[in-house]
N, C-alpha and C. Protein backbone atom coordinates (compact mmCIF):
# COMPACT_ATOMS: atom_id res chain seq x y z
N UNK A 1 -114.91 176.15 69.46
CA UNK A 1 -114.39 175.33 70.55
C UNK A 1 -113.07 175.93 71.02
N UNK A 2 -113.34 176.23 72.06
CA UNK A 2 -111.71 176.87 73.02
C UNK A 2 -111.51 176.26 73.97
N UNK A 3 -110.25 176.68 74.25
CA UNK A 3 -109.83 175.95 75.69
C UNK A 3 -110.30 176.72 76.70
N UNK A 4 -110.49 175.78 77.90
CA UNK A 4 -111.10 175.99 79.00
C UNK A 4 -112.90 175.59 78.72
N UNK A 5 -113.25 175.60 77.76
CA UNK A 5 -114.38 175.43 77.34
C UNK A 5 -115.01 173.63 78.54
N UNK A 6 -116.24 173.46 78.74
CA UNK A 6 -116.43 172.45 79.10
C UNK A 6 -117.60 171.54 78.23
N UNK A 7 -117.33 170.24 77.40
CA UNK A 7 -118.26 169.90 76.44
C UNK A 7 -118.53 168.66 76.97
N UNK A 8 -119.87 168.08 76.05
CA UNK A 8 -120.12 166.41 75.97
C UNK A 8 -119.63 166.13 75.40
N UNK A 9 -118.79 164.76 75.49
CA UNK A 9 -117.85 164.17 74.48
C UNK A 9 -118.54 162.82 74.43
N UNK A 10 -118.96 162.31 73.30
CA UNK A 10 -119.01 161.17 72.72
C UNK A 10 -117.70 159.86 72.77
N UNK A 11 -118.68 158.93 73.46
CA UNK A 11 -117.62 157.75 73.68
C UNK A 11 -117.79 157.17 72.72
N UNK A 12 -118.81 156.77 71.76
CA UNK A 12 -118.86 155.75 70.83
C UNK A 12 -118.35 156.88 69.50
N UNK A 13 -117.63 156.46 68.44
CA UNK A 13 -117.10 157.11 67.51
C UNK A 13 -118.38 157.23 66.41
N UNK A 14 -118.80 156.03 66.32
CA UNK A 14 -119.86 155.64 65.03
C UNK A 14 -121.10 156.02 65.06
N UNK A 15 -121.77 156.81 65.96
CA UNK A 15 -123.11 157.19 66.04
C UNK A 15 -123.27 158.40 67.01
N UNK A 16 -124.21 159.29 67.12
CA UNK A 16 -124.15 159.87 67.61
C UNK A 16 -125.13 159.48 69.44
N UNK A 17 -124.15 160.30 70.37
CA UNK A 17 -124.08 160.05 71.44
C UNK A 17 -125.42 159.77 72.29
N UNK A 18 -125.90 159.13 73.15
CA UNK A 18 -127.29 159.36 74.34
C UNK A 18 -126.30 159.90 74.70
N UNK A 19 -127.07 160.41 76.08
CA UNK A 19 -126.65 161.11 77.53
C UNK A 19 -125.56 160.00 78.00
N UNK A 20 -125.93 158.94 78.38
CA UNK A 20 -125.36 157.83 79.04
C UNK A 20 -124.06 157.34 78.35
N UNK A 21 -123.49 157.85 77.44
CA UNK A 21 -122.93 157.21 75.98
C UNK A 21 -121.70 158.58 76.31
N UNK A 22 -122.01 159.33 77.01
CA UNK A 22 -121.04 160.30 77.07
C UNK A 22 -120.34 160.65 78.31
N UNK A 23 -119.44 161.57 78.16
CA UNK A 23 -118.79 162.26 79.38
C UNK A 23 -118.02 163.34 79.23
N UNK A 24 -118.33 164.22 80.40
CA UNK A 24 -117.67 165.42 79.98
C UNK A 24 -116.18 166.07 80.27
N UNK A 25 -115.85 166.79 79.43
CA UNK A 25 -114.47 166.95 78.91
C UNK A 25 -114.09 168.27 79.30
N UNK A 26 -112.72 168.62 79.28
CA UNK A 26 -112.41 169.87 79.58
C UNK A 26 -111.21 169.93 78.14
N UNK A 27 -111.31 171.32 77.66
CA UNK A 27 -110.67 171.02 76.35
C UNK A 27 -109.69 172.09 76.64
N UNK A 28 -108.00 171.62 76.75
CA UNK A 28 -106.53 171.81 77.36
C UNK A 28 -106.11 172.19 75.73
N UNK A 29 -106.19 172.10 74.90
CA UNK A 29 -105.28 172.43 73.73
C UNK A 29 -105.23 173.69 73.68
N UNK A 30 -104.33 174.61 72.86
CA UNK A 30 -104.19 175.76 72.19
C UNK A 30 -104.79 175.98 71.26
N UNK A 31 -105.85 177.36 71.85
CA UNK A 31 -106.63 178.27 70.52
C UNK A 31 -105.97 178.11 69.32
N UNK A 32 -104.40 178.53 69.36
CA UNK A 32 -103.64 178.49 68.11
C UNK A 32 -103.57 176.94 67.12
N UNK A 33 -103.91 176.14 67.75
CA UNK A 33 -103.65 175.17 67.07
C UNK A 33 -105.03 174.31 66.51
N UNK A 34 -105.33 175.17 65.00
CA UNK A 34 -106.37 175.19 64.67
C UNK A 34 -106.59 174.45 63.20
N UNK A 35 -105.83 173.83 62.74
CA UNK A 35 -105.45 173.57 61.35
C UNK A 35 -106.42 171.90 61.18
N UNK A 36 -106.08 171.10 62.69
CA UNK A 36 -106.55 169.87 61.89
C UNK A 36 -108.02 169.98 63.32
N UNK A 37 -109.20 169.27 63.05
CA UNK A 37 -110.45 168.79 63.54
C UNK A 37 -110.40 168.22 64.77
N UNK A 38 -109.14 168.44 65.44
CA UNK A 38 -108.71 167.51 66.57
C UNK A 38 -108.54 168.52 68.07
N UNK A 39 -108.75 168.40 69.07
CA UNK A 39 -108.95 168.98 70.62
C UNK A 39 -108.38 168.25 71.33
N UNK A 40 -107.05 168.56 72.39
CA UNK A 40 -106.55 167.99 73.23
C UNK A 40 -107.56 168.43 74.61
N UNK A 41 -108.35 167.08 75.04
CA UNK A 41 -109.05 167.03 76.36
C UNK A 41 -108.56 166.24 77.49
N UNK A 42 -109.10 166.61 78.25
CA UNK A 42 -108.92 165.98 79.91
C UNK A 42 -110.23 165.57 80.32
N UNK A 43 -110.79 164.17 80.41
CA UNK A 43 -111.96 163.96 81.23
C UNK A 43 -112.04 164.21 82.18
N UNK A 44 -113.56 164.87 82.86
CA UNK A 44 -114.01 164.76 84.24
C UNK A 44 -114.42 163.75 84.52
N UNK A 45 -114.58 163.53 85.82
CA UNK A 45 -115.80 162.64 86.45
C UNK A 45 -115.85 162.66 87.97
N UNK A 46 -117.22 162.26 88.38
CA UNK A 46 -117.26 162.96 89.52
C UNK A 46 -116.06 163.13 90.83
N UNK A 47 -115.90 163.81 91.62
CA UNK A 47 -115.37 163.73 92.70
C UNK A 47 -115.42 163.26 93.95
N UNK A 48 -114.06 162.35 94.26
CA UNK A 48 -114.05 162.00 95.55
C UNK A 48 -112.99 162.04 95.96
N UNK A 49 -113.06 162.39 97.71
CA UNK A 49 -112.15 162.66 98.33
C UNK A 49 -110.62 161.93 98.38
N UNK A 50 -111.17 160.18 98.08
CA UNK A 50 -110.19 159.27 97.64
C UNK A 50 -108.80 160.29 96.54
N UNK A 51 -109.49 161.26 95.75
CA UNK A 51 -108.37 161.71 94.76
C UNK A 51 -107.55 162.40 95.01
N UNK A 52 -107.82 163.21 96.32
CA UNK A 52 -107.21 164.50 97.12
C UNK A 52 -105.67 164.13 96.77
N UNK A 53 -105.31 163.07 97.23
CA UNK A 53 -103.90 163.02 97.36
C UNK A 53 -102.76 162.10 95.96
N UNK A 54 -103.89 162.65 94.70
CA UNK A 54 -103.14 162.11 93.36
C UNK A 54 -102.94 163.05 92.71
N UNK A 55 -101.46 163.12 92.57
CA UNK A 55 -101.08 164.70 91.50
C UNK A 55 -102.01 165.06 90.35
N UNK A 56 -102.77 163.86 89.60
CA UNK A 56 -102.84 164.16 88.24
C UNK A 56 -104.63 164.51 88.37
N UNK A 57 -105.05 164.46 89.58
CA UNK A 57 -106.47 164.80 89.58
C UNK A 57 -107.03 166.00 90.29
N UNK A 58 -107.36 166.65 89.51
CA UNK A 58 -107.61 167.90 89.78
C UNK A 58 -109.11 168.42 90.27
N UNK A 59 -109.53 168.96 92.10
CA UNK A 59 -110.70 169.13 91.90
C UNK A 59 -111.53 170.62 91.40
N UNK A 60 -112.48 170.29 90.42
CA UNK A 60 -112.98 171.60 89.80
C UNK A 60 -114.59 171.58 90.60
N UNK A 61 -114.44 172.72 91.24
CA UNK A 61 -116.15 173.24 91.64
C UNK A 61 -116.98 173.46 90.59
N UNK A 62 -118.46 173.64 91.25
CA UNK A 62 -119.01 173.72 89.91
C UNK A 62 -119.56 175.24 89.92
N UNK A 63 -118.21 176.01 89.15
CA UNK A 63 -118.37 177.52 89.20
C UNK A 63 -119.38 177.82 88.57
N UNK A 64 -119.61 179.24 88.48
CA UNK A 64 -120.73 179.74 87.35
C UNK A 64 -120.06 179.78 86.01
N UNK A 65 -121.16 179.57 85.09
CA UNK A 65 -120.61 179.80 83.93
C UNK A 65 -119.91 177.68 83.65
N UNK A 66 -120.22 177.39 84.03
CA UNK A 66 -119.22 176.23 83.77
C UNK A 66 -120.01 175.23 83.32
N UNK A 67 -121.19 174.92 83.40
CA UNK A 67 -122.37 173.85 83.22
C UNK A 67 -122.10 172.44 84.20
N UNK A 68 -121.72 172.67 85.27
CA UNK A 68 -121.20 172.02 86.13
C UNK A 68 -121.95 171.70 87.34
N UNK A 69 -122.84 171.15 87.70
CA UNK A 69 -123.89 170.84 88.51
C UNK A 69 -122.95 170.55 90.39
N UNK A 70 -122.01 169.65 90.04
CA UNK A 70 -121.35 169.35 91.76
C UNK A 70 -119.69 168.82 91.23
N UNK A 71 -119.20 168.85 92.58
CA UNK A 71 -117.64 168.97 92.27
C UNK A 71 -117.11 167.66 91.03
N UNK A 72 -116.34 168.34 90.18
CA UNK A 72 -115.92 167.07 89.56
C UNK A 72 -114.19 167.15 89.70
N UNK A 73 -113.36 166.27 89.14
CA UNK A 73 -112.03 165.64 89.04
C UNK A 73 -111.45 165.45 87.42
N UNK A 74 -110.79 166.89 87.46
CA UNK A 74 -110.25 166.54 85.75
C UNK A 74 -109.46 165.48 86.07
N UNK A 75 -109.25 164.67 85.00
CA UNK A 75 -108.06 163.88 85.46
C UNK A 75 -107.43 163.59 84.28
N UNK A 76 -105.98 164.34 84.72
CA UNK A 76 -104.88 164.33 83.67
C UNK A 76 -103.77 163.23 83.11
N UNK A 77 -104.36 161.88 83.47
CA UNK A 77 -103.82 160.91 83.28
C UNK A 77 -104.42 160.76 82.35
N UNK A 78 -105.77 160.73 82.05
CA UNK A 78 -106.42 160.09 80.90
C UNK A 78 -106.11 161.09 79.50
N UNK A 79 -105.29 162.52 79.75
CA UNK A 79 -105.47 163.30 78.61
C UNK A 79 -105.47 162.40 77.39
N UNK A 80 -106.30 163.45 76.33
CA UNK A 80 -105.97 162.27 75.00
C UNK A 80 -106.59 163.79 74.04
N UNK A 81 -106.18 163.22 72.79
CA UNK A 81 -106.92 163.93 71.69
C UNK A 81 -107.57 163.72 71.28
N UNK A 82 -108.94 164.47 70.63
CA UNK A 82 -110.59 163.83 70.17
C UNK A 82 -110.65 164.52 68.74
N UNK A 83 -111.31 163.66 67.84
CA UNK A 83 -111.83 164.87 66.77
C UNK A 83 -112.89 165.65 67.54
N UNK A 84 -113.06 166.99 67.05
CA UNK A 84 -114.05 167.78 67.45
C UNK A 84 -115.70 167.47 67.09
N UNK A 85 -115.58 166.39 65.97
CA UNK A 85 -117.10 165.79 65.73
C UNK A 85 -117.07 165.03 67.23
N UNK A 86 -116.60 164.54 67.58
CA UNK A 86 -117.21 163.49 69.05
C UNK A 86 -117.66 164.73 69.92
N UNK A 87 -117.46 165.96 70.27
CA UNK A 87 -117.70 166.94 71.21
C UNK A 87 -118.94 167.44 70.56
N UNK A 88 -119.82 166.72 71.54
CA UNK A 88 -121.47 167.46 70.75
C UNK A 88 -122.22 168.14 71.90
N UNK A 89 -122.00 168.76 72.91
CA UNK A 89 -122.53 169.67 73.30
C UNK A 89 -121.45 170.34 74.17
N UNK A 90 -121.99 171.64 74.10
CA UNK A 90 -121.31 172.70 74.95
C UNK A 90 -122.06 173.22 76.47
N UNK A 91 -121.22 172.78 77.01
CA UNK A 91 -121.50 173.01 78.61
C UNK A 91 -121.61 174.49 79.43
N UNK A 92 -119.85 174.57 78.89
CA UNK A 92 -119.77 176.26 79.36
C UNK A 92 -118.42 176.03 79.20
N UNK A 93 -117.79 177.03 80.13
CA UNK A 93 -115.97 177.01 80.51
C UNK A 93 -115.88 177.28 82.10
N UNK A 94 -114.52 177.05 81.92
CA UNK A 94 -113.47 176.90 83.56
C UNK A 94 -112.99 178.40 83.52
N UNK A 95 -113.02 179.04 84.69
CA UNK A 95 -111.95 179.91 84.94
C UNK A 95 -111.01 179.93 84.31
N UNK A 96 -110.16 180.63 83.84
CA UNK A 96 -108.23 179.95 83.80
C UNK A 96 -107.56 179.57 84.92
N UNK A 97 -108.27 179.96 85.66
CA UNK A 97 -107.19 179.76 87.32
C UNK A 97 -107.43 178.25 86.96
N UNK A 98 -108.83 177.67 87.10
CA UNK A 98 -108.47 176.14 87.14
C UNK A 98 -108.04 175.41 85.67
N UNK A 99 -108.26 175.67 84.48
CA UNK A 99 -107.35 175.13 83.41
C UNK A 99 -106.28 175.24 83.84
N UNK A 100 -105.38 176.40 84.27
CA UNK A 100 -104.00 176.14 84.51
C UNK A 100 -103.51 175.18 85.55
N UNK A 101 -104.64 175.11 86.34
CA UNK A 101 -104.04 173.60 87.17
C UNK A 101 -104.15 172.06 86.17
N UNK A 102 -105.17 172.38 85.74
CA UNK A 102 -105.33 170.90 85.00
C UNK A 102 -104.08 170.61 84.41
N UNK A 103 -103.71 171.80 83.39
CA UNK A 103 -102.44 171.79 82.65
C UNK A 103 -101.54 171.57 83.38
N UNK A 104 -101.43 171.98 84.72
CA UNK A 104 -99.79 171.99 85.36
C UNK A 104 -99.79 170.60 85.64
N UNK A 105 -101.56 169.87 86.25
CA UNK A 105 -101.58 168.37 86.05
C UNK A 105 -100.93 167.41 84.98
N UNK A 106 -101.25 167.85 84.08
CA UNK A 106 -101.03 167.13 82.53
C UNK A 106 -99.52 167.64 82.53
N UNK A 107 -98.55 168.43 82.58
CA UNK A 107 -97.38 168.41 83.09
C UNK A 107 -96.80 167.76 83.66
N UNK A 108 -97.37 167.66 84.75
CA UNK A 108 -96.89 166.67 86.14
C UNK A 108 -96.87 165.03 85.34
N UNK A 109 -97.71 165.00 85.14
CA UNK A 109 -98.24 163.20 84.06
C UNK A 109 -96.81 163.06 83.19
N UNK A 110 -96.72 163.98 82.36
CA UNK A 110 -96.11 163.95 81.08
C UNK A 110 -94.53 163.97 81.13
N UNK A 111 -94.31 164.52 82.81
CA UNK A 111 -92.67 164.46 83.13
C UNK A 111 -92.40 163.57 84.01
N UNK A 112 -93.04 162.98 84.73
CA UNK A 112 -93.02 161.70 85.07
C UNK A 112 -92.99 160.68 84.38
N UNK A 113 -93.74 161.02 82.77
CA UNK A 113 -93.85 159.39 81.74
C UNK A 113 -92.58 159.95 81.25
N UNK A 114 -92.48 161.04 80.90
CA UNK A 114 -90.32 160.85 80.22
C UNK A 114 -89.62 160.42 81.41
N UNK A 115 -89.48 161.05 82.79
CA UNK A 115 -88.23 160.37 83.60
C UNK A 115 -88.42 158.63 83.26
N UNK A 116 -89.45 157.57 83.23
CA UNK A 116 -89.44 156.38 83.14
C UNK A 116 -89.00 156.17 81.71
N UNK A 117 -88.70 156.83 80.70
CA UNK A 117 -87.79 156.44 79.54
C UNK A 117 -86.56 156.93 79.45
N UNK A 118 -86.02 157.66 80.70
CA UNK A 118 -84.34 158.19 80.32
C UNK A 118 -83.65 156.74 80.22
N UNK A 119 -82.66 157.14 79.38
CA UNK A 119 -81.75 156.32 79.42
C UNK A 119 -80.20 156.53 80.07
């Protein structure tokens, strides 16, 4: 499992996933950071134009190589960390051109949630 990679991620923790039971993920963590069972992801879901104008949603085509059927919307608000048992199938991967947007997304999220705690 690498970054940029695109997987099924399991919503229910306790069983293993249907189709319907899942959604797919884009996995933002560092190769290097390999020690504990855990993947920092960004959900997709489909795209709409409604998102164009929200920093934290990013639209990804559905390149080659990507297992990506029509445009989807990482969206870097929801980032979170998963164990790697919930990620049960492998899709494909992203370019880097578009991981590095997601990331600069998940940036954008993450310095906006500190300015609302300065003191």
């Amino acid at each position: 499992m690498f970054r940029g990679e695109v997987w099924q991620m399991s919503v229910d923790t306790l069983r293993e996933a249907a189709e319907s039971d899942s959604r797919k993920v884009v996995i933002v963590s560092s190769d290097a950071m390999g020690v504990l069972p855990l993947k920092v992801v960004v959900p997709l879901t489909p795209w709409k134009e409604d998102y164009a104008s929200a920093l934290w949603m990013v639209r990804i085509p559905p390149v080659l190589h990507s297992g990506l059927e029509s445009p989807m919307a990482a969206d870097a608000l929801q980032v979170r960390s998963v164990s790697t048992a919930r990620l049960t199938k492998r899709l494909g991967e992203l370019p880097d051109a578009h991981v590095a947007q997601i990331t600069a997304a998940v940036s954008i999220v993450l310095e906006e949630k500190a300015q609302l705690f300065e003191v």
